[in-house]
N, C-alpha and C. Protein backbone atom coordinates (compact mmCIF):
# COMPACT_ATOMS: atom_id res chain seq x y z
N UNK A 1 17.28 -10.11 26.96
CA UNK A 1 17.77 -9.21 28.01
C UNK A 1 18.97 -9.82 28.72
N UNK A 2 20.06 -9.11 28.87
CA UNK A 2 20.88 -9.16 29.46
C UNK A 2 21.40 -9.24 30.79
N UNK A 3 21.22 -10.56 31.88
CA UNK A 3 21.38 -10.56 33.19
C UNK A 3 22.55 -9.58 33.48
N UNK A 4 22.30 -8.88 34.79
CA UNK A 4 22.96 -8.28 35.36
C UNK A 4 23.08 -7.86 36.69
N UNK A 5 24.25 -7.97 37.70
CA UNK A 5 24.60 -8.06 38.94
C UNK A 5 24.70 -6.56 39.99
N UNK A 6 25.71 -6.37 38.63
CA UNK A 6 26.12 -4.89 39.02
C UNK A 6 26.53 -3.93 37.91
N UNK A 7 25.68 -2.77 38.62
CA UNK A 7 25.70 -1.40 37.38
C UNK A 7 26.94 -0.29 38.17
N UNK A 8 27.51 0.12 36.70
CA UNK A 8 28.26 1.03 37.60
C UNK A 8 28.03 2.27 36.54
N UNK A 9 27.77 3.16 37.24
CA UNK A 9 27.50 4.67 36.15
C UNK A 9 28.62 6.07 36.11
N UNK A 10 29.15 5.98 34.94
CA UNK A 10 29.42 7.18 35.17
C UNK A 10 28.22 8.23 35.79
N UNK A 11 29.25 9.62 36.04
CA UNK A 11 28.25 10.61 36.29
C UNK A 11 28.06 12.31 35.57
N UNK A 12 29.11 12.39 35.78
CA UNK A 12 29.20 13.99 34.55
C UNK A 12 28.76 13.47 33.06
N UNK A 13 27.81 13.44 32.58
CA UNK A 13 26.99 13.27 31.26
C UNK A 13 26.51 11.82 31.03
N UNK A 14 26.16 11.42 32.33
CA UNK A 14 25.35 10.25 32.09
C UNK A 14 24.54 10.41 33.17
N UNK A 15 24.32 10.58 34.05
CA UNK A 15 23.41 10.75 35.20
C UNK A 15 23.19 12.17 35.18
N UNK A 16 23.97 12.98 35.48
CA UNK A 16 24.08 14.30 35.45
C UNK A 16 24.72 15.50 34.67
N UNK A 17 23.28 16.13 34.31
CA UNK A 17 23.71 16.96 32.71
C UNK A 17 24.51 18.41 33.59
N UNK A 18 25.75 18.29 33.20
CA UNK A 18 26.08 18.92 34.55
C UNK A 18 27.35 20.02 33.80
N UNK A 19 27.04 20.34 32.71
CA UNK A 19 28.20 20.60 31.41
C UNK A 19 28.69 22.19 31.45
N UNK A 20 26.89 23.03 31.79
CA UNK A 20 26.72 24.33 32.06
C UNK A 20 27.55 24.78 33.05
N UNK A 21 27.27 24.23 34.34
CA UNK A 21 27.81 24.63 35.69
C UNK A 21 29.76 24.69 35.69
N UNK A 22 29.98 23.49 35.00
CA UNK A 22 31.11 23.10 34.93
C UNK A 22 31.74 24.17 33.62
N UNK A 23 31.55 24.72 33.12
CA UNK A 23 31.76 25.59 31.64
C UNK A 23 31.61 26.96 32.73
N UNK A 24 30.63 27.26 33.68
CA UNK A 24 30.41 28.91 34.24
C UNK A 24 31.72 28.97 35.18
N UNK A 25 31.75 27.52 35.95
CA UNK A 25 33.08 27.87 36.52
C UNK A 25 34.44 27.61 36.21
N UNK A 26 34.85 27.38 35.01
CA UNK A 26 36.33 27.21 34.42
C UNK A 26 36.03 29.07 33.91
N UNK A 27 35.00 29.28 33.59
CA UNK A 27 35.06 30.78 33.04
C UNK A 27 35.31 31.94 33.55
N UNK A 28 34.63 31.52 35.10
CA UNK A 28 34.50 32.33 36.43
C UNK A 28 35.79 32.40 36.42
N UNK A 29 36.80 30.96 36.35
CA UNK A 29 38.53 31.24 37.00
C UNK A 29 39.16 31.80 36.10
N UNK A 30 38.96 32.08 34.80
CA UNK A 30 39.44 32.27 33.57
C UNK A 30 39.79 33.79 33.68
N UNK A 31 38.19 34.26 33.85
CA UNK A 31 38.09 35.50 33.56
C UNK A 31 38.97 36.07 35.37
N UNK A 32 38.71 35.80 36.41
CA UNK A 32 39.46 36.27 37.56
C UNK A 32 41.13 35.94 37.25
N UNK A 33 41.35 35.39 36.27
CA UNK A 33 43.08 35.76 35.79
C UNK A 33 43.32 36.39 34.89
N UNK A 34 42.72 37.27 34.47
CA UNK A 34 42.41 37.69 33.16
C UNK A 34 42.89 36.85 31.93
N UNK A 35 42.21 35.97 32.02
CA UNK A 35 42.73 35.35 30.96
C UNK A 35 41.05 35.20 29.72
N UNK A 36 41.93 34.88 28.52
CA UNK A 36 40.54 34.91 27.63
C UNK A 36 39.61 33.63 27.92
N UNK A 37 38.22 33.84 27.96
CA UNK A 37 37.22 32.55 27.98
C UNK A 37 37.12 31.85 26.92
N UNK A 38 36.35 30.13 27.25
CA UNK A 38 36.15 29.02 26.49
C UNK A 38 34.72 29.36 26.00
N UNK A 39 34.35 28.78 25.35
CA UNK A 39 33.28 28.25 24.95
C UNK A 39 32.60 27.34 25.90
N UNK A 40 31.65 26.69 25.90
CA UNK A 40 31.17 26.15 26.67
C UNK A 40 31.24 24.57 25.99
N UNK A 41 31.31 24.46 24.80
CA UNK A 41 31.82 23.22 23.81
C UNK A 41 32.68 22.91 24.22
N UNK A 42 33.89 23.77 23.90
CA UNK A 42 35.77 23.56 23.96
C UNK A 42 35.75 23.25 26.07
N UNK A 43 35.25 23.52 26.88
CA UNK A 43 35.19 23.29 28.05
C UNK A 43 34.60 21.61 28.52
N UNK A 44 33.36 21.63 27.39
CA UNK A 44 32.56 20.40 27.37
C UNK A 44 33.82 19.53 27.11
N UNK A 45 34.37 19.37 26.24
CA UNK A 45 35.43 18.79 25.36
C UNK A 45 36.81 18.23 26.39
N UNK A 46 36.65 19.31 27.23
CA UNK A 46 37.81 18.79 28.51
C UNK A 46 37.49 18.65 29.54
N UNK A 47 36.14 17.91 29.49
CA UNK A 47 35.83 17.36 30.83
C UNK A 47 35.90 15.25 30.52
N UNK A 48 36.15 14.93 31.78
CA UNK A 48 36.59 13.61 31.76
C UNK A 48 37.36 13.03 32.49
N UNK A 49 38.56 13.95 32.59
CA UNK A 49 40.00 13.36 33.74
C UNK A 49 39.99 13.42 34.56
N UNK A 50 39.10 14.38 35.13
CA UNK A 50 39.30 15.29 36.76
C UNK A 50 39.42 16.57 36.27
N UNK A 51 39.48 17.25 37.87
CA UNK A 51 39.74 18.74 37.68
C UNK A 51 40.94 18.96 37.27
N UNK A 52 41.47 18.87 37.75
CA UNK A 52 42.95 19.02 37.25
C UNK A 52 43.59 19.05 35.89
N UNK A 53 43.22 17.91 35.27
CA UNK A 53 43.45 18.01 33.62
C UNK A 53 42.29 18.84 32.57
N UNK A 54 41.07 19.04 33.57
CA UNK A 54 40.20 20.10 33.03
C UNK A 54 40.69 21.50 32.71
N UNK A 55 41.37 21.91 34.21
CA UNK A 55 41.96 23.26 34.49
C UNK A 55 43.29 23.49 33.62
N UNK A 56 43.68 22.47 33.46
CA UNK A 56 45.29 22.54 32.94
C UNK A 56 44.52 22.64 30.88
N UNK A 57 44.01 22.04 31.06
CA UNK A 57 43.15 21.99 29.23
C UNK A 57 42.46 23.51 29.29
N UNK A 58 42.04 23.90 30.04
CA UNK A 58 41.36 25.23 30.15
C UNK A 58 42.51 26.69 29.82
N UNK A 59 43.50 26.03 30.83
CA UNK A 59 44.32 27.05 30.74
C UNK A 59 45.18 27.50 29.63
N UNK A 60 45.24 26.61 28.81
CA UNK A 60 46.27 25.91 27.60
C UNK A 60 47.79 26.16 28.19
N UNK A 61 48.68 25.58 27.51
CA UNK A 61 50.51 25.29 27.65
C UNK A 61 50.82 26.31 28.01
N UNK A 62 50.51 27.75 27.62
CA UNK A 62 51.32 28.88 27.54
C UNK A 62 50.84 29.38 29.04
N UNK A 63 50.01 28.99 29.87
CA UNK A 63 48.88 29.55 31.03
C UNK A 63 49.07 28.44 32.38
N UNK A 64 49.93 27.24 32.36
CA UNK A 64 49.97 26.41 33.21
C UNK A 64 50.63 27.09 34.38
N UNK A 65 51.34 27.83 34.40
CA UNK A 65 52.00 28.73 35.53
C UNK A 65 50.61 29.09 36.71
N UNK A 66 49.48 28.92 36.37
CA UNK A 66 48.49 29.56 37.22
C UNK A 66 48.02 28.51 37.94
N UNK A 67 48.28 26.83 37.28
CA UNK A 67 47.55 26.47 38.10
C UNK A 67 46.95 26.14 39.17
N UNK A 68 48.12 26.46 40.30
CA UNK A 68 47.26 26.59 41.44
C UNK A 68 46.25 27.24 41.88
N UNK A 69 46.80 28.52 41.47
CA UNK A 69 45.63 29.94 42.02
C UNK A 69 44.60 29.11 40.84
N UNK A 70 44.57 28.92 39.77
CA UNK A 70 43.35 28.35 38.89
C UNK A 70 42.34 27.39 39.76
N UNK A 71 42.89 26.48 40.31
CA UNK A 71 42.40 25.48 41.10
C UNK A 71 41.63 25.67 42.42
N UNK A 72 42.25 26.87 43.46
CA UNK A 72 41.50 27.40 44.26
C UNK A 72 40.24 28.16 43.58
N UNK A 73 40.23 28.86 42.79
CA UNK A 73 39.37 29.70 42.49
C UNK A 73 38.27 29.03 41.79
N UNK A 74 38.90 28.20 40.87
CA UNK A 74 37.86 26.64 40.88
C UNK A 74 36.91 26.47 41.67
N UNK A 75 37.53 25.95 42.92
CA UNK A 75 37.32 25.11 43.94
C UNK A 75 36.16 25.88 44.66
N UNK A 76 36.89 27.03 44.66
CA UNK A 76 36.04 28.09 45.53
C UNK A 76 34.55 28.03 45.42
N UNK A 77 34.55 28.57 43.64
CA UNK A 77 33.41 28.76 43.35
C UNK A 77 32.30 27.73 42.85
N UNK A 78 33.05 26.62 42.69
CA UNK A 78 32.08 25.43 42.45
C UNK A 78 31.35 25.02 42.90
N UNK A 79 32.27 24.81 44.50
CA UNK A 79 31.71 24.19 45.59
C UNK A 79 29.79 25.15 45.94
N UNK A 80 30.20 26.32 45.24
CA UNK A 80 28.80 27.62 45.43
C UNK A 80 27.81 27.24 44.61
N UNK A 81 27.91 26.58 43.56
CA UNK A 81 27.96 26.83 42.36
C UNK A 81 27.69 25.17 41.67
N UNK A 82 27.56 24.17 42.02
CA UNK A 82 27.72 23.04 41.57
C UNK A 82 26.37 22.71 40.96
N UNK A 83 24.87 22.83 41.87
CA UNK A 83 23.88 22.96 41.33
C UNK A 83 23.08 24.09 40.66
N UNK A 84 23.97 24.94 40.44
CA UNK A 84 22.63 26.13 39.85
C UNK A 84 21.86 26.03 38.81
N UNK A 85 22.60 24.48 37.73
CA UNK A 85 21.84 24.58 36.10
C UNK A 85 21.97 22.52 35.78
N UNK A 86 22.99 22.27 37.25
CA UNK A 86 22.89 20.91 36.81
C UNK A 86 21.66 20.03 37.42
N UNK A 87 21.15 18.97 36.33
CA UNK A 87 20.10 18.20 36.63
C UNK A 87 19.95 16.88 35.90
N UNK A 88 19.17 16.21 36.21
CA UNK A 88 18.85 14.68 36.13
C UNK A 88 19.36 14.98 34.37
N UNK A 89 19.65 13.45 33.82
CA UNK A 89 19.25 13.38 32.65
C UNK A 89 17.94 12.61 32.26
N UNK A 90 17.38 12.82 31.19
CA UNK A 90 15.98 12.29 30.77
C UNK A 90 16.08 10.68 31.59
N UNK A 91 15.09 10.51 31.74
CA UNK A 91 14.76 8.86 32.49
C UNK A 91 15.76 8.38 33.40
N UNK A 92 17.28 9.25 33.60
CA UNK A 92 17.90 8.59 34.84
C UNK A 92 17.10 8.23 35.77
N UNK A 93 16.02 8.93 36.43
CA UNK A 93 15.02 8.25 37.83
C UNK A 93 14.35 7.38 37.15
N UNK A 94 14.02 7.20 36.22
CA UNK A 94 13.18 6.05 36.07
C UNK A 94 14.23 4.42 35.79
N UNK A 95 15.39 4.62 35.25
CA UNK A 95 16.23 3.90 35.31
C UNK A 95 16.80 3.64 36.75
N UNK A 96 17.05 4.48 37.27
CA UNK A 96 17.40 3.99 38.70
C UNK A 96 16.29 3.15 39.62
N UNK A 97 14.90 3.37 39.18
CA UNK A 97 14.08 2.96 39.96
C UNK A 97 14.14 1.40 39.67
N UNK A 98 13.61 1.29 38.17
CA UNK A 98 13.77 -0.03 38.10
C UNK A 98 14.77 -1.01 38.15
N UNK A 99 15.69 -0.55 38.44
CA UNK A 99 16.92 -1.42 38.90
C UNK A 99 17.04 -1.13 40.09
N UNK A 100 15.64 -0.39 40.98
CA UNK A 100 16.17 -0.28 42.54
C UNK A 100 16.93 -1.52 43.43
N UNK A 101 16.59 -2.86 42.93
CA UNK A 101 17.01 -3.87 43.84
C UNK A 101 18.33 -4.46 43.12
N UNK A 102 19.24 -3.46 42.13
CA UNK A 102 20.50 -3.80 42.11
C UNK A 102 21.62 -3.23 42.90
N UNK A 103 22.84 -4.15 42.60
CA UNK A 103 23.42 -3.08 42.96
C UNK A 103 24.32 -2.06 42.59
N UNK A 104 24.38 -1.11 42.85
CA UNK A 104 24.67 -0.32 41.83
C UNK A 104 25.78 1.03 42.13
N UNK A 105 26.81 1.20 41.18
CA UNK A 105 27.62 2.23 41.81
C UNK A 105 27.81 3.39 41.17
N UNK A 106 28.29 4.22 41.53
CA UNK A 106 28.97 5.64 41.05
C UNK A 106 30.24 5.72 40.46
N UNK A 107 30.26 5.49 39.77
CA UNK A 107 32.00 5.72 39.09
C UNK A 107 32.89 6.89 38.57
N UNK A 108 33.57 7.96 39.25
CA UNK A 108 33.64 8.99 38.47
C UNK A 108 35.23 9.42 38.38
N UNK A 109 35.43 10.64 37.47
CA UNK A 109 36.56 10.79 37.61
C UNK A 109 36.69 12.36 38.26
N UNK A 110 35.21 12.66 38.92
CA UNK A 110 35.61 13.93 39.42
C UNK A 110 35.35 13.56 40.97
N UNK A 111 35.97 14.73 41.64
CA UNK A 111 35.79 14.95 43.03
C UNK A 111 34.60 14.03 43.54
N UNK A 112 35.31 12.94 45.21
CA UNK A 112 34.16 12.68 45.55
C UNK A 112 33.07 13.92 46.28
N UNK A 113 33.77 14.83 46.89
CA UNK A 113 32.57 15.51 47.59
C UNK A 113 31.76 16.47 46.46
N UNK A 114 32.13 16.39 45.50
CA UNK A 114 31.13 17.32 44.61
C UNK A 114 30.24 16.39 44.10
N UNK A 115 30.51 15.13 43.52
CA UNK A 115 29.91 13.77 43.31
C UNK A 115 29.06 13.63 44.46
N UNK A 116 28.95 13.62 45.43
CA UNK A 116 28.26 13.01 46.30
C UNK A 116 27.01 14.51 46.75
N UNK A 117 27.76 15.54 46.52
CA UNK A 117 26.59 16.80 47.26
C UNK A 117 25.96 16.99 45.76
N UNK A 118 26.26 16.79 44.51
CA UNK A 118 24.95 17.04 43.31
C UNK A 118 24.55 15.48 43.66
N UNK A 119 24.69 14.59 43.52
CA UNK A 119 23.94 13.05 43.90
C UNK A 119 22.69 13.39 44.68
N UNK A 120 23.03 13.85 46.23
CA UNK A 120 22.22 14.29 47.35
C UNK A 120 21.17 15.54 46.55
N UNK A 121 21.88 16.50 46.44
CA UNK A 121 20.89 17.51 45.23
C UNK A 121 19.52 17.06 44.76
N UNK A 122 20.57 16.44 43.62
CA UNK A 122 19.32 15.59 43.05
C UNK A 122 18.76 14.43 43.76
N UNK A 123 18.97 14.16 44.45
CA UNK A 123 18.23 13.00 45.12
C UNK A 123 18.11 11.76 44.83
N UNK A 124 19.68 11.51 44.61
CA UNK A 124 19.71 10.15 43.64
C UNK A 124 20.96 9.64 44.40
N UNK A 125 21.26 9.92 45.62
CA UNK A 125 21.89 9.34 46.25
C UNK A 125 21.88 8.18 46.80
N UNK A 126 20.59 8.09 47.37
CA UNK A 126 19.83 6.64 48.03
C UNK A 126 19.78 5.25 46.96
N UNK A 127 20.34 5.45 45.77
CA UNK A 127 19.90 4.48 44.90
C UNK A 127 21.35 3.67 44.80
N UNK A 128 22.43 4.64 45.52
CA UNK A 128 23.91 3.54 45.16
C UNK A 128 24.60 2.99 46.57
N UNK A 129 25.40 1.64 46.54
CA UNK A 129 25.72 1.41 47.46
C UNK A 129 27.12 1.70 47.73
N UNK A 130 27.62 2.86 46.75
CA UNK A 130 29.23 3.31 47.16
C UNK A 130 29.03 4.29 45.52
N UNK A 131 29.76 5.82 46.34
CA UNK A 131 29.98 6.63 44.88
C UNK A 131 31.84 6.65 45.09
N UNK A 132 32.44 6.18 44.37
CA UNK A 132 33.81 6.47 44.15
C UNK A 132 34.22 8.20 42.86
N UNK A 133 34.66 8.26 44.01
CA UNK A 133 35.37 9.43 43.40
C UNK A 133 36.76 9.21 43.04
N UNK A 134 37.49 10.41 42.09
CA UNK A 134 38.40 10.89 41.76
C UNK A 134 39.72 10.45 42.89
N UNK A 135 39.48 11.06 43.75
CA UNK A 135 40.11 11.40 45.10
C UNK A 135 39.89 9.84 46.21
N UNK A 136 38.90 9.17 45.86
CA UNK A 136 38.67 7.74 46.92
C UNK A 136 39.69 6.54 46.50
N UNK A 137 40.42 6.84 45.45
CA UNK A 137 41.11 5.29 45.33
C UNK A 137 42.79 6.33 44.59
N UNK A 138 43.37 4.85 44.80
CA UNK A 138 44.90 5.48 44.39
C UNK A 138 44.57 5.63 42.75
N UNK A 139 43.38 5.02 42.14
CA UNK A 139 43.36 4.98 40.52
C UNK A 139 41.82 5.76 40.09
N UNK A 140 42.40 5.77 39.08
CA UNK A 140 41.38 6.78 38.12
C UNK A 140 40.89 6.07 36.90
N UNK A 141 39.89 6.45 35.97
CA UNK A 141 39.32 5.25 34.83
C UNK A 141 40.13 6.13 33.38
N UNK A 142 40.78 5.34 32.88
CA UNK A 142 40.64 3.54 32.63
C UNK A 142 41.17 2.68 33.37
N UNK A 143 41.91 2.89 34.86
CA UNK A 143 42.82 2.06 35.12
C UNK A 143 42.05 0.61 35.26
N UNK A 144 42.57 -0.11 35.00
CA UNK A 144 41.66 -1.47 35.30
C UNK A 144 42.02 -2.16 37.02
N UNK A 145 42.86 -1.62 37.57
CA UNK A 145 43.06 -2.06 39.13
C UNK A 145 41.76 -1.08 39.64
N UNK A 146 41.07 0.26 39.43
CA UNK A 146 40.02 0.28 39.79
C UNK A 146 38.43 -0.72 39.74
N UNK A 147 38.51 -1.52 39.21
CA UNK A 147 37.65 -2.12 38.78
C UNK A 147 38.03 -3.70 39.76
N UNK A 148 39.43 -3.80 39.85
CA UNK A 148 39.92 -5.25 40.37
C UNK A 148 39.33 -4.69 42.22
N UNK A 149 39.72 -3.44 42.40
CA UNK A 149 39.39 -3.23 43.73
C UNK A 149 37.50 -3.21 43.58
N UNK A 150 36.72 -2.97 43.13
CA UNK A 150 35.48 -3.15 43.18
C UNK A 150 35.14 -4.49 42.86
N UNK A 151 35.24 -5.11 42.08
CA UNK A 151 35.32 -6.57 41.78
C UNK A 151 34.96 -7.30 43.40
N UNK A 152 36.38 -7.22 43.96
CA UNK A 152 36.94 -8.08 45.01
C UNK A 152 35.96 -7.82 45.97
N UNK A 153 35.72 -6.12 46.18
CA UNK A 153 34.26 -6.11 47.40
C UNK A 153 33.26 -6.07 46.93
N UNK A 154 32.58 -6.51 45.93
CA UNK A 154 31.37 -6.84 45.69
C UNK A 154 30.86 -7.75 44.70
N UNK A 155 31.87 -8.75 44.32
CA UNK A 155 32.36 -10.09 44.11
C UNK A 155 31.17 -10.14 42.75
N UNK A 156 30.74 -9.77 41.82
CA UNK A 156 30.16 -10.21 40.91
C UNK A 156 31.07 -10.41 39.36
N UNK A 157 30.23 -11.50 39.10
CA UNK A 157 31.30 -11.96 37.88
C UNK A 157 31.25 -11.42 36.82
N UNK A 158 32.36 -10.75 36.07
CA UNK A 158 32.78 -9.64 34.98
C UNK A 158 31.71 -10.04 34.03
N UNK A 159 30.73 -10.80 33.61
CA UNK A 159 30.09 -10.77 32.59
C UNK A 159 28.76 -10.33 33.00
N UNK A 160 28.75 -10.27 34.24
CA UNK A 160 26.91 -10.04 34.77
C UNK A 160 27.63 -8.38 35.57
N UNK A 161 28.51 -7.38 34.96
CA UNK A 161 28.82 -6.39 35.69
C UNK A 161 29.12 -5.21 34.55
N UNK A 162 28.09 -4.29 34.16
CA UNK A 162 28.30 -3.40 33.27
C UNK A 162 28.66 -2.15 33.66
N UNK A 163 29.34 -1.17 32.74
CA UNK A 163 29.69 0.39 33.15
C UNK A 163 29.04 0.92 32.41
N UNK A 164 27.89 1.97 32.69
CA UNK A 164 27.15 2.67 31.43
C UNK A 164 27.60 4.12 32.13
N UNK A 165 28.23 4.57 30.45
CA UNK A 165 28.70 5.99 30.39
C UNK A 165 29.05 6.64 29.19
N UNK A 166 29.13 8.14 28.94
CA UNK A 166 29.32 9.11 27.97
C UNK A 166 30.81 8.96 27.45
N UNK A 167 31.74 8.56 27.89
CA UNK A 167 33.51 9.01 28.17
C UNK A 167 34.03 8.14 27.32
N UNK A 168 34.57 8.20 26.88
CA UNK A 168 35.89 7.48 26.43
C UNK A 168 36.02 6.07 27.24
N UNK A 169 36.23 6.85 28.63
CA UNK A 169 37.36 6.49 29.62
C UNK A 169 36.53 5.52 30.18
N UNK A 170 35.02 5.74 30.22
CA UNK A 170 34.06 4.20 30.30
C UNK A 170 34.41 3.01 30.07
N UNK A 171 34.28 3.03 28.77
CA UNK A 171 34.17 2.36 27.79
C UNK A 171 35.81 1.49 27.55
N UNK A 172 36.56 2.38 27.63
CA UNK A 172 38.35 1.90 27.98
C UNK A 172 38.36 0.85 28.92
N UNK A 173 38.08 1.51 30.20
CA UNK A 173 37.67 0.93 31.52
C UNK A 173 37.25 -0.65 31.17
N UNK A 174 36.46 -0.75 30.36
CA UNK A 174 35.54 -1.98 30.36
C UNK A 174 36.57 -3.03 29.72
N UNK A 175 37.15 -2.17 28.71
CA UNK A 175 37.97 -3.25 28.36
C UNK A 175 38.79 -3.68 28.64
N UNK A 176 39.74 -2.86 29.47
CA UNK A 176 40.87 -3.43 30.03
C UNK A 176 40.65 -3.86 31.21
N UNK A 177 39.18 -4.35 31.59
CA UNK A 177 39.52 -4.69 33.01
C UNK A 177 38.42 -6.05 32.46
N UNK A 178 37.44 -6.65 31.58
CA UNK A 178 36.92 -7.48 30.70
C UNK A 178 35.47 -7.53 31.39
N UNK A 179 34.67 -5.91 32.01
CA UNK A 179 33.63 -6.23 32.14
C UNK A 179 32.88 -5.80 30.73
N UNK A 180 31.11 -5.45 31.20
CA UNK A 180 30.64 -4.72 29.68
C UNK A 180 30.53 -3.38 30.09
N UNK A 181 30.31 -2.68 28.40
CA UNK A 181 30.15 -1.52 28.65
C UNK A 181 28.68 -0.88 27.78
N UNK A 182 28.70 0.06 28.18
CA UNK A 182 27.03 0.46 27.55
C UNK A 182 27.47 1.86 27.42
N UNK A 183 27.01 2.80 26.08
CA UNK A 183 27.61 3.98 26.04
C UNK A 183 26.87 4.74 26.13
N UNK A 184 26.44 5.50 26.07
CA UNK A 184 25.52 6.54 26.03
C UNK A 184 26.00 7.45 25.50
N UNK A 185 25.10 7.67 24.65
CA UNK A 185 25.88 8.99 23.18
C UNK A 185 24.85 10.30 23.19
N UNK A 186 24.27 10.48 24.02
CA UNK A 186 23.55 11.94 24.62
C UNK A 186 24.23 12.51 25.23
N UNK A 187 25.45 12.33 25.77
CA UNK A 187 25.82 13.10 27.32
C UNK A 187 26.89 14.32 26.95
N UNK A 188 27.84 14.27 27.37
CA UNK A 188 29.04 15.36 27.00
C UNK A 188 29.80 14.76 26.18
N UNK A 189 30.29 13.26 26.21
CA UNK A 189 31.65 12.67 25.43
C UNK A 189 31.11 12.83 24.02
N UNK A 190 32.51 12.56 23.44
CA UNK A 190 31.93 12.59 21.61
C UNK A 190 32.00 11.20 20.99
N UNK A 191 30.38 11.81 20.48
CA UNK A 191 30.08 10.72 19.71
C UNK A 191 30.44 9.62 18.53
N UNK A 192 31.51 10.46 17.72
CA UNK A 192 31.97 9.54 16.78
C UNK A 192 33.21 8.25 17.72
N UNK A 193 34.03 9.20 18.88
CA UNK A 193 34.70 8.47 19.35
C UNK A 193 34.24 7.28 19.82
N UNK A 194 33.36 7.71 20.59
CA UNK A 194 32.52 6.58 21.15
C UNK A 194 31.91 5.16 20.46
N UNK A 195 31.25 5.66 19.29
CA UNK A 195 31.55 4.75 18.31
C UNK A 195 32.17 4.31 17.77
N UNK A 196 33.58 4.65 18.07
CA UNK A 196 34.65 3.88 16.85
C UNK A 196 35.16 3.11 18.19
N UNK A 197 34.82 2.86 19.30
CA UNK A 197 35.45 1.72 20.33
C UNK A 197 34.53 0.82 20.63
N UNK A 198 33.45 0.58 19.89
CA UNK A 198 32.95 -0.60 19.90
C UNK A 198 32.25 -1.27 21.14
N UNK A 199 31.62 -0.48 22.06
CA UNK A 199 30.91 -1.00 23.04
C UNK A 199 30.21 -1.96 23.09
N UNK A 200 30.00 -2.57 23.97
CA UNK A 200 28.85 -3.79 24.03
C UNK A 200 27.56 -3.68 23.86
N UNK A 201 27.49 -2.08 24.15
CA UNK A 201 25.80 -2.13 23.94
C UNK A 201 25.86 -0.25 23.97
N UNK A 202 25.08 0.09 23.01
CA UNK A 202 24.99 1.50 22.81
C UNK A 202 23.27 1.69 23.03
N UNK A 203 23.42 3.24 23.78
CA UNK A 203 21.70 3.80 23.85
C UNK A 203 21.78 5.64 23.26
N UNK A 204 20.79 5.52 22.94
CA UNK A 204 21.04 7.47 22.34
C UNK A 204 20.15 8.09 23.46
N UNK A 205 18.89 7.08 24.15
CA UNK A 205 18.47 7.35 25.58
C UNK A 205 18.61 6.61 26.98
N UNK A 206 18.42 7.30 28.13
CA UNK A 206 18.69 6.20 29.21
C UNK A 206 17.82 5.12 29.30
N UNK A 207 16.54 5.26 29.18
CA UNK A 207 15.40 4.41 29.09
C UNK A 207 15.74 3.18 27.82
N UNK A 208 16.52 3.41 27.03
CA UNK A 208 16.81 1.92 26.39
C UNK A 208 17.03 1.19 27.23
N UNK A 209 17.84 1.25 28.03
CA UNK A 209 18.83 0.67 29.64
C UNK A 209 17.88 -0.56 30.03
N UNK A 210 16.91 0.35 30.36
CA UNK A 210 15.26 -0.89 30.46
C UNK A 210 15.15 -2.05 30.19
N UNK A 211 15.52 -1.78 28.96
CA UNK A 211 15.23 -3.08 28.16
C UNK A 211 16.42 -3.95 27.48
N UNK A 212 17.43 -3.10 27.71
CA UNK A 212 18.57 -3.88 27.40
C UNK A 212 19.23 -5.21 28.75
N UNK A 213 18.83 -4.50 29.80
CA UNK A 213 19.31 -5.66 31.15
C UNK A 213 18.21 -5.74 32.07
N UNK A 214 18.69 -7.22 32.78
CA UNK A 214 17.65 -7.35 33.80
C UNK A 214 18.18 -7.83 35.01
């Protein structure tokens, strides 16, 4: 088992299966421009960056002219709309429990206040000691100066400090900034990608997590 200091989790398809909600409302804005709808795959597929590069992937090249009004109407209805279908993933509470006495963060690339009101939702707020959002730092993941600014306030050393997540942009993260990474290949990101970057430690459930660190 693998000592460890500090956990940092993604959250859109690693904590929270949250793929539906996020697919009803790119559709909701879609269809209020009349424009044609996604799939709920091809939507899955452009989540990761933020809203912003979601909406702009939603809209495709020929449709970027909207994005503002896209973005309010977004915004609008999400904020309504954030929990109606999203929920825990399998054993996230039981993973959070037993690492209750770490410490442990939120890492995301979406909005902090939507991050923080599904967290509260689900009731998995109490288990972190800082959720960084999208919007809380001048950087976004992969940047590795996000990671130098967490580093510095909560001082644990890059080998006892893992990122477990679905994304790409996890897993990037880890490397360019030289902590570990742990992937999780259940969530929204794709799986072959994920595998072809070579993580430090792969799970197909959260409950491996268990037994992989201590």
């Amino acid at each position: 088992m693998k000592q460890i200091d500090l956990m940092i989790f993604d959250f859109d398809g690693t904590l929270a299966s949250s793929g539906a909600d996020l697919a009803l409302a790119v559709n909701f804005t879609l269809n209020k421009l009349l424009l044609k709808p996604r799939t709920q795959q091809e939507i899955i597929n452009f989540v990761g960056d933020g809203i912003n590069k979601l909406i702009d992937r939603a809209l495709g090249r020929d449709n970027l002219k909207y994005h503002e009004e896209a973005m309010t109407i977004f915004n609008d209805y999400y904020r309504e709309h954030l929990l109606d279908n999203t929920k825990l993933y399998p054993h996230a509470l039981e993973v959070l429990e037993k690492f209750a006495d770490k410490k442990k963060i939120i890492l995301t690339n979406k909005r902090h206040k939507y991050t923080l009101a599904i967290a509260q939702g689900l009731n998995i707020a109490k288990y972190f000691v800082e959720i960084v959002g999208a919007d809380s730092t001048p950087f976004q993941k992969p940047d590795k100066r996000l990671m130098e600014y967490l580093m510095n306030k909560y001082g644990p050393e890059k080998k006892r400090t893992i990122i477990i997540g679905d994304g790409v942009n996890d897993i990037m993260l880890a490397k360019n900034s030289g902590i570990l990474s742990c992937a999780y290949l259940n969530g929204l990101g794709n799986r072959q990608e994920l595998l072809s970057l070579n993580a430090d430690y792969y799970c197909e459930s959260l409950m491996e997590i268990n037994s992989l660190f201590s």
